[in-house]
Protein backbone atom coordinates (compact mmCIF):
# COMPACT_ATOMS: atom_id res chain seq x y z
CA UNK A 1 69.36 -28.16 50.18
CA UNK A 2 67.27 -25.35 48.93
CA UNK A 3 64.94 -23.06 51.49
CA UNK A 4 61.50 -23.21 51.53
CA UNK A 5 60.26 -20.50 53.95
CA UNK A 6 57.16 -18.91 54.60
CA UNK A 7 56.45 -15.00 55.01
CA UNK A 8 53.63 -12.75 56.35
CA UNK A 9 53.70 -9.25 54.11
CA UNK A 10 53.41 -6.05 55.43
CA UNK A 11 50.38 -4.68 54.58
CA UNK A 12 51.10 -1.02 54.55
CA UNK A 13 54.01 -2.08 51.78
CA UNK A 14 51.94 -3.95 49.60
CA UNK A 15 48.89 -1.82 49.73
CA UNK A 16 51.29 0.98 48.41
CA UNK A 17 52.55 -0.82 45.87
CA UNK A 18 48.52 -2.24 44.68
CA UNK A 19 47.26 1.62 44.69
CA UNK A 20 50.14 3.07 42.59
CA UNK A 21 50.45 -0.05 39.91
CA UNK A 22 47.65 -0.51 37.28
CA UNK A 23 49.71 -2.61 35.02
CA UNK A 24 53.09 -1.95 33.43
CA UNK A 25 54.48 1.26 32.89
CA UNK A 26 55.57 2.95 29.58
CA UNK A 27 59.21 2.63 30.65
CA UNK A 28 58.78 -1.02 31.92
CA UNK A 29 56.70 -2.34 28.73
CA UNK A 30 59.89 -4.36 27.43
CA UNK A 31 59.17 -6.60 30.45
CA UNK A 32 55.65 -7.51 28.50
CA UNK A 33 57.22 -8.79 25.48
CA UNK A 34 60.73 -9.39 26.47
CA UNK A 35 61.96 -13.81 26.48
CA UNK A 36 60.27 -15.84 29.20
CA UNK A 37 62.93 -15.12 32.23
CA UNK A 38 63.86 -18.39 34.29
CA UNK A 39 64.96 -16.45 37.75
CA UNK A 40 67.05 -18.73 40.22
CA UNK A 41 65.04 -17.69 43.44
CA UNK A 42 61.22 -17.93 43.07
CA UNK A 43 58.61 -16.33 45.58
CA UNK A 44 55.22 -18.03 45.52
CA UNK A 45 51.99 -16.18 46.98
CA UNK A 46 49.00 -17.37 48.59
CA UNK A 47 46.20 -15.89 50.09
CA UNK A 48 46.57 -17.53 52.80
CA UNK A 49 43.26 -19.29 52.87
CA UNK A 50 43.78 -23.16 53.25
CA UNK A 51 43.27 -23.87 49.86
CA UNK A 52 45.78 -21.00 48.56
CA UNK A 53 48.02 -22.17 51.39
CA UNK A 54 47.96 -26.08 50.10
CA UNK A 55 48.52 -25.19 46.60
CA UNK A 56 51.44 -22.45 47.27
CA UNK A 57 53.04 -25.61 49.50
CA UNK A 58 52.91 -28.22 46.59
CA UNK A 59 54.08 -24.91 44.00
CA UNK A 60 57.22 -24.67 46.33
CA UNK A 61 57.88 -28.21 46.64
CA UNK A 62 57.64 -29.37 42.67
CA UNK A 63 59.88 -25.88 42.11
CA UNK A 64 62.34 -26.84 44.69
CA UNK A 65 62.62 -30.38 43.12
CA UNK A 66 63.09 -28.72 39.75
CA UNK A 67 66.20 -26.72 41.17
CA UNK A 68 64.76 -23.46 42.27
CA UNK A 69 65.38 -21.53 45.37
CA UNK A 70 61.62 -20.56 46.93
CA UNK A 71 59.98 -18.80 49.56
CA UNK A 72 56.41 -18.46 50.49
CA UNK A 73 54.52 -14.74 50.63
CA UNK A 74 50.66 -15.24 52.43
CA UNK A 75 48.88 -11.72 51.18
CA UNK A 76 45.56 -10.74 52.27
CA UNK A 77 43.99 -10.65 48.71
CA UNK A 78 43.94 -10.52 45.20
CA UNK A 79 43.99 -6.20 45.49
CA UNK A 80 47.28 -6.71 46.91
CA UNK A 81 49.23 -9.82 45.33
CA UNK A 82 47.82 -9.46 41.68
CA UNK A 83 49.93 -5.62 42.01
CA UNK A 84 52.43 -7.72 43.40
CA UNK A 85 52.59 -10.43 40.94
CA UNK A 86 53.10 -7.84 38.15
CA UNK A 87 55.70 -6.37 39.85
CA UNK A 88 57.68 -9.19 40.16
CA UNK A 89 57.90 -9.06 44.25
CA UNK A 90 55.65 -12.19 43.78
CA UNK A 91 56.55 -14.94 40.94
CA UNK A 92 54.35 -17.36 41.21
CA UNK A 93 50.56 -17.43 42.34
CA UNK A 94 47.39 -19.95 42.06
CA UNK A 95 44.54 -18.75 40.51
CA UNK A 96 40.84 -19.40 39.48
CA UNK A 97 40.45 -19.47 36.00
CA UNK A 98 37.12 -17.52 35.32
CA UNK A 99 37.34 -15.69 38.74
CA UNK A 100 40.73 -14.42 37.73
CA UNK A 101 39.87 -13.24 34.34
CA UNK A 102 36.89 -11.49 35.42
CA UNK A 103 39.14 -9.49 37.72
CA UNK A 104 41.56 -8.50 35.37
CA UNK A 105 38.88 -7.69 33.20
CA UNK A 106 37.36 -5.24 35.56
CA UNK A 107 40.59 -3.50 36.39
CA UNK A 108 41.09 -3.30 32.84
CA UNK A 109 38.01 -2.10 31.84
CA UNK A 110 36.30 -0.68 34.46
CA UNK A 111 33.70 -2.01 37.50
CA UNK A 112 30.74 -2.18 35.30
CA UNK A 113 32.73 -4.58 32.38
CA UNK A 114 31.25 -7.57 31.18
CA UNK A 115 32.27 -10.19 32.49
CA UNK A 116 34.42 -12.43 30.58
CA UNK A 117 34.42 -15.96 32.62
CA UNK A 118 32.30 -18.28 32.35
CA UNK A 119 31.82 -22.12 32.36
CA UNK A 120 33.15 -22.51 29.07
CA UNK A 121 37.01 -23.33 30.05
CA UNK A 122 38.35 -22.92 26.85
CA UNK A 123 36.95 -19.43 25.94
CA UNK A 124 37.44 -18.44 29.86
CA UNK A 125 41.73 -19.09 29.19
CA UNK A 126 41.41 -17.19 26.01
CA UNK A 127 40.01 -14.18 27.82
CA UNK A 128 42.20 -14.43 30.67
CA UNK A 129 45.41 -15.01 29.08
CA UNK A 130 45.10 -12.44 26.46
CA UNK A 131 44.38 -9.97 29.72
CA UNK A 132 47.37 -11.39 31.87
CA UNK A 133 49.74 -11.29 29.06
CA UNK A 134 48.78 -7.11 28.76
CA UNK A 135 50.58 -7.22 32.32
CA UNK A 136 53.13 -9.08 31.46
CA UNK A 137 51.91 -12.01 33.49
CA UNK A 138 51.61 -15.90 32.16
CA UNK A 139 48.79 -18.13 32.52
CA UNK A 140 50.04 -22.14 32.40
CA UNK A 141 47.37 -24.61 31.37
CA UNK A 142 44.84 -24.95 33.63
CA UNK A 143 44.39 -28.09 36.19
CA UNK A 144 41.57 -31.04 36.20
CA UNK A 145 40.59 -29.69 40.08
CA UNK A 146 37.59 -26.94 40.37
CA UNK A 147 36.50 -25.25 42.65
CA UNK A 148 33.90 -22.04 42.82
CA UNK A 149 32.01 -20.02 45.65
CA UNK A 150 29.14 -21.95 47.39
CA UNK A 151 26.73 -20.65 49.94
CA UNK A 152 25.72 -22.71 53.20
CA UNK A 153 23.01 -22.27 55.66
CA UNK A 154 22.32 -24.27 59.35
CA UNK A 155 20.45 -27.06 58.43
CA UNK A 156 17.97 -26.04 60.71
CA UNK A 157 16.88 -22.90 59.20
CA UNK A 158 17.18 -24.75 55.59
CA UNK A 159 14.13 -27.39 57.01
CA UNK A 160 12.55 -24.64 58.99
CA UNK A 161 11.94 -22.81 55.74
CA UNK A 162 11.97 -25.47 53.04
CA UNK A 163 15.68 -24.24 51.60
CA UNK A 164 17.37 -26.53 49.11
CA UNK A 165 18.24 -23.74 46.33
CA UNK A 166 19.31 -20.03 46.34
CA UNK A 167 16.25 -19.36 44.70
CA UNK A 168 14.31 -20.95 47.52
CA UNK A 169 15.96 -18.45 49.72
CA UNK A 170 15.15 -15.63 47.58
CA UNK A 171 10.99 -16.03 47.23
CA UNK A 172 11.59 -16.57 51.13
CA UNK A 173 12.34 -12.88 51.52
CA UNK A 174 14.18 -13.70 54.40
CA UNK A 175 16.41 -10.99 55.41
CA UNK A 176 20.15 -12.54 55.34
CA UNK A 177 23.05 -11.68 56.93
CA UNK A 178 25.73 -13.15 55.28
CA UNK A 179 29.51 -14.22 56.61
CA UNK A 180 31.70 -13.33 54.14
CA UNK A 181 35.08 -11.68 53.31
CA UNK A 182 34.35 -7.80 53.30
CA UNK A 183 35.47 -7.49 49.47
CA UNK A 184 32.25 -9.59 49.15
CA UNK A 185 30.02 -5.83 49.12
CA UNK A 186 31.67 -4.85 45.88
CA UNK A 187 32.18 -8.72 44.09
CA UNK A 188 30.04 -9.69 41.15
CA UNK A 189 29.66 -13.03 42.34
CA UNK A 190 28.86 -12.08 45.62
CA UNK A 191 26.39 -10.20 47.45
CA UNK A 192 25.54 -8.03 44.16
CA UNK A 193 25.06 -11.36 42.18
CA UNK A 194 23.05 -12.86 45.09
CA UNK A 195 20.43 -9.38 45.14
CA UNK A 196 20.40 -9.46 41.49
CA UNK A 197 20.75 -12.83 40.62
CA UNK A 198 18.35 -14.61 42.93
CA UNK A 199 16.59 -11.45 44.48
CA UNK A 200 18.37 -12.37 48.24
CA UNK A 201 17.68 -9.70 50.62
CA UNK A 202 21.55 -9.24 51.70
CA UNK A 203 21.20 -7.32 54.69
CA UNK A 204 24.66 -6.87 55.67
CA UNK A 205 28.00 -9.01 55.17
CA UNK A 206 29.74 -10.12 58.50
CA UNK A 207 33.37 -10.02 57.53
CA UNK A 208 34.58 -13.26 59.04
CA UNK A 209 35.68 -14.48 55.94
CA UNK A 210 35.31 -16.85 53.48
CA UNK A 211 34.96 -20.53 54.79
CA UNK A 212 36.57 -19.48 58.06
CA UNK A 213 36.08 -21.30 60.80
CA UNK A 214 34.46 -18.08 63.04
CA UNK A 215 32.13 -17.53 59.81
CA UNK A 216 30.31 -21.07 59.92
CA UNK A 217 29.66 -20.76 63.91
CA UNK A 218 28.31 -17.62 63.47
CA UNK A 219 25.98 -19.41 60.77
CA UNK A 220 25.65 -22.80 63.54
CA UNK A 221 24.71 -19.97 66.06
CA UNK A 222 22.47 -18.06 64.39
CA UNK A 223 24.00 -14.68 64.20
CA UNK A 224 24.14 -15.20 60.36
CA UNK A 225 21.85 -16.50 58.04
CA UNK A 226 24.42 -17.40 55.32
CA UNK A 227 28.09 -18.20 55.07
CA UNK A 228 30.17 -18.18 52.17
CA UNK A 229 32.44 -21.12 51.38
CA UNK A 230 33.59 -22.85 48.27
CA UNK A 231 32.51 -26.45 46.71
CA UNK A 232 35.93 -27.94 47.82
CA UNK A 233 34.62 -27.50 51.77
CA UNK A 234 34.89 -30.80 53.81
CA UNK A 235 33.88 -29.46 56.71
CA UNK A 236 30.51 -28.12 56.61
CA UNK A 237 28.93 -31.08 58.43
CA UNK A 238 30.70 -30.69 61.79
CA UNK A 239 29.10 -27.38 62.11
CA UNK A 240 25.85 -28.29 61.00
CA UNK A 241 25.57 -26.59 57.82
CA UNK A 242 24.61 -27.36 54.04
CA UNK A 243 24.63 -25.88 51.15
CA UNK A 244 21.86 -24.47 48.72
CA UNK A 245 22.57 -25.11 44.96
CA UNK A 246 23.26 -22.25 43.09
CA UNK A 247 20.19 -22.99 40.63
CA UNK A 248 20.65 -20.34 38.47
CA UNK A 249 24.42 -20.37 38.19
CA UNK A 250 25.57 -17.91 39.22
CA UNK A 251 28.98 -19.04 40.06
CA UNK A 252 31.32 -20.13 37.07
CA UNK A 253 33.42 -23.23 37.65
CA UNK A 254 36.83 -22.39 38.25
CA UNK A 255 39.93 -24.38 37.09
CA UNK A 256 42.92 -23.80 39.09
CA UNK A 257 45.65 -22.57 37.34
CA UNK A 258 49.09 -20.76 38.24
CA UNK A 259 49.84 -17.36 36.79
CA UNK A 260 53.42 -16.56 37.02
CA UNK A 261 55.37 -13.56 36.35
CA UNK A 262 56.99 -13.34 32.71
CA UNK A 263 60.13 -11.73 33.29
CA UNK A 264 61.24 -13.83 35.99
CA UNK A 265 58.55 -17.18 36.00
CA UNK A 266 58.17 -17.57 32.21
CA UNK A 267 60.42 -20.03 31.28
CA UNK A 268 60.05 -23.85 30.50
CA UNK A 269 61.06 -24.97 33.69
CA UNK A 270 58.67 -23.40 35.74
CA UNK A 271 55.91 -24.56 33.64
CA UNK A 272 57.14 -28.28 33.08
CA UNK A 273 57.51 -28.45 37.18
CA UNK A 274 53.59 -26.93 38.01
CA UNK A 275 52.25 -29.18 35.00
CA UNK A 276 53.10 -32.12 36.61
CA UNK A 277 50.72 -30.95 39.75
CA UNK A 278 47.87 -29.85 36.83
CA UNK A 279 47.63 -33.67 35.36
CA UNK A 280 47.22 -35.39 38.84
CA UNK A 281 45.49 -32.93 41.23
CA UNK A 282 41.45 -33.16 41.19
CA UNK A 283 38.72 -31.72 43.41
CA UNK A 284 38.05 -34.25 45.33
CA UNK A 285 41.99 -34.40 46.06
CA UNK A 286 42.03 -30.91 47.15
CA UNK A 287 38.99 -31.28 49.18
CA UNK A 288 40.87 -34.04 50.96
CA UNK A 289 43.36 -32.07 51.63
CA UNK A 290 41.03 -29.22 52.90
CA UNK A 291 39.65 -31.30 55.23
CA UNK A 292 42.74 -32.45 56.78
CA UNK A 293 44.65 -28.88 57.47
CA UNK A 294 41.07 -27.22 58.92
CA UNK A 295 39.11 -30.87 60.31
CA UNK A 296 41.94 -32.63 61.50
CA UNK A 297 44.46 -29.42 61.84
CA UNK A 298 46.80 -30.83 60.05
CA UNK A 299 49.65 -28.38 58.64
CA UNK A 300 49.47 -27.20 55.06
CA UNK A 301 52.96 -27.74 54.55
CA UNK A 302 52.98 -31.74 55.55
CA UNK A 303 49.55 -32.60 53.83
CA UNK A 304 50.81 -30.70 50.93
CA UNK A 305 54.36 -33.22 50.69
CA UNK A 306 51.67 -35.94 51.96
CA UNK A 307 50.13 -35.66 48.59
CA UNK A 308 52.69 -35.41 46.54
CA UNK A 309 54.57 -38.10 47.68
CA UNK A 310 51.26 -40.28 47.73
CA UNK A 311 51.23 -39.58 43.64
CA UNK A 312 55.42 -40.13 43.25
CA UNK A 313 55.78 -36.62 42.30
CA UNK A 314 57.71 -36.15 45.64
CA UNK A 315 60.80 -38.65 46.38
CA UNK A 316 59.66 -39.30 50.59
CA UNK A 317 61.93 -37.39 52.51
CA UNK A 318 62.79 -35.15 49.38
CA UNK A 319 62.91 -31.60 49.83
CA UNK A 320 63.04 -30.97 53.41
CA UNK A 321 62.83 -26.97 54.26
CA UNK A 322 66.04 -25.86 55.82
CA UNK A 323 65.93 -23.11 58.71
CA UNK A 324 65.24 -19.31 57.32
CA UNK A 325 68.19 -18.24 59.12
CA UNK A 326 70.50 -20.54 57.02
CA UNK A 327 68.96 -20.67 53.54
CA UNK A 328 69.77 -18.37 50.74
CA UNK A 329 68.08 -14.48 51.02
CA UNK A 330 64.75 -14.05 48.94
CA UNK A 331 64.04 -10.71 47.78
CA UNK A 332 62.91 -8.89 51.07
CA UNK A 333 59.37 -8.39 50.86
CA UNK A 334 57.73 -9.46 54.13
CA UNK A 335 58.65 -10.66 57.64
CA UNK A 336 59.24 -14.60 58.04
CA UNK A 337 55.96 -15.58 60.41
CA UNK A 338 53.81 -18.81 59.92
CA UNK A 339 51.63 -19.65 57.74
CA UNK A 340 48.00 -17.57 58.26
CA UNK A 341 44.39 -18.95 57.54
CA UNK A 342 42.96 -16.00 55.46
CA UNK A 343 39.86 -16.24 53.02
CA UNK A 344 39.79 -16.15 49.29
CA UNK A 345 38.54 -12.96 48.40
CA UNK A 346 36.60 -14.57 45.12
């Protein structure tokens, strides 16, 4: 029986590695263009958001079945596990497509780069896998399920001042607080997309994060104006809230797709086992699934075999995590703790 086991990283450890690695070094380059490397034991990061943490279980799971050992690393954000992921101390990660590439592109090129995402898919995976492979990281084809940044608002203050778009919101002049993760100051798509974009007077961001469950009833109480959240959110109705259309699109949709390390992920296994998850998974699957880990507090680990078993690419029963303490040793990278609700720093 293989070990599936979850970890918490150490911050402090992590954030050392993200501010001394800006892609591979001179003496590491063979690791770039060296054979795809098929390691035995496989760690898989997630941000540990719901979403992340879903998509990190079924990873595991469709790995395990394929033979690999795995563990489970939640990080706080993609300025810690993309470091990380180049590294090697993570293997295996879900991404957004356009998101992803625009952040590589910027760390590439600079703050001020233009961005390379968009909502053409196809060009989006050129740009991004020509970037990841520079890092010696693999993009596998992406998935049918999408999913982007969305803002919501009570649904009281929408009808109080005639809200249905972002652009609505920006002739308003309302001042607007918004709930947010606090990497949302500095992200394109965030509160500097929302000022330029739409001309939203972003007083301040709140940083409850992203879809959180603190950030929408501080929108339901009025202490924010704005939340952000993403388009695969089931629960915005039990808090009252709704979104306004992002008119001008601002937001590119986002395919999910996993990025693995080369050196150690890059092999044909690894790919054949995730592809399997890429031709059946869809948004409104994954919004399912959403709702049922933060509406009906469901864990992320049994809604994730739940699925998969659901769409036979999970024998019932298969699979079952063994104990940490009597599973095989993962590289040490973090201390075993639960799985964390953390938001997608997009």
């Amino acid at each position: 029986m293989r070990a599936l086991r979850t970890a918490a990283v150490c911050g402090a450890l992590l954030l050392a590695t993200a501010t001394c690695t800006t892609g591979p070094s001179l003496e590491d380059r063979g690791d770039v263009t060296a054979p795809p490397g098929d390691s035995e034991h496989l760690t898989i990061g997630t941000a540990g958001f719901t979403e992340s943490d879903l998509l990190a279980q079924m990873y595991a799971l469709l790995l395990e079945r394929a033979g690999y050992h795995t563990r489970i690393l939640s990080v706080t954000n993609r300025e810690l596990y993309e470091p990380a992921l180049e590294s090697g101390r993570i293997d295996v990660v879900p991404e957004y497509a356009a998101t992803f590439a625009d952040w590589l592109n910027a760390k590439a090129h600079g703050p001020d780069a233009r961005p390379v995402g968009s909502p053409d898919l196809a060009a989006t995976m050129k740009a991004l896998r020509t970037l990841a492979s520079a890092r010696g990281l693999t993009v596998l084809d992406p998935g049918r399920a999408v999913d982007q940044n969305a803002f919501a608002v009570s649904a009281g203050y929408a009808g109080k001042h005639r809200l249905r778009t972002l652009s609505d919101l920006g002739r308003s002049g309302l001042p607007v607080r918004l709930a947010a993760g606090d990497e949302c100051v500095r992200r394109p798509y965030c509160a500097p997309g929302l000022r330029r974009t739409y001309g939203i007077d972003i007083t301040g961001i709140d940083p409850k994060g992203v879809g959180t469950t603190p950030a929408k009833q501080a929108v339901q109480r009025g202490q924010d104006q704005m939340v952000l959240t993403t388009t695969t959110d089931a629960t915005l109705g039990q808090f009252g809230l709704v979104l306004l259309a992002d008119d001008r699109h601002l937001q590119n949709a986002d395919n999910i797709v996993p990025v693995v390390n080369r050196a150690r992920a890059g092999a044909k296994g690894v790919t054949e086992a995730l592809d399997r998850l890429n031709t059946v998974l869809t948004t409104a699957d994954l919004a399912g699934m959403n709702e049922r880990v933060d509406g009906w507090r469901r864990l992320p680990e049994d809604v994730a075999r739940g699925y998969l078993e659901s769409r036979n690419l999970l024998a019932p029963g298969g699979n079952r995590p063994v104990s940490p303490s009597t599973g095989p040793a993962a590289r040490p990278v973090g201390r075993p703790a639960g799985t964390r609700r953390r938001p997608r720093g997009r």
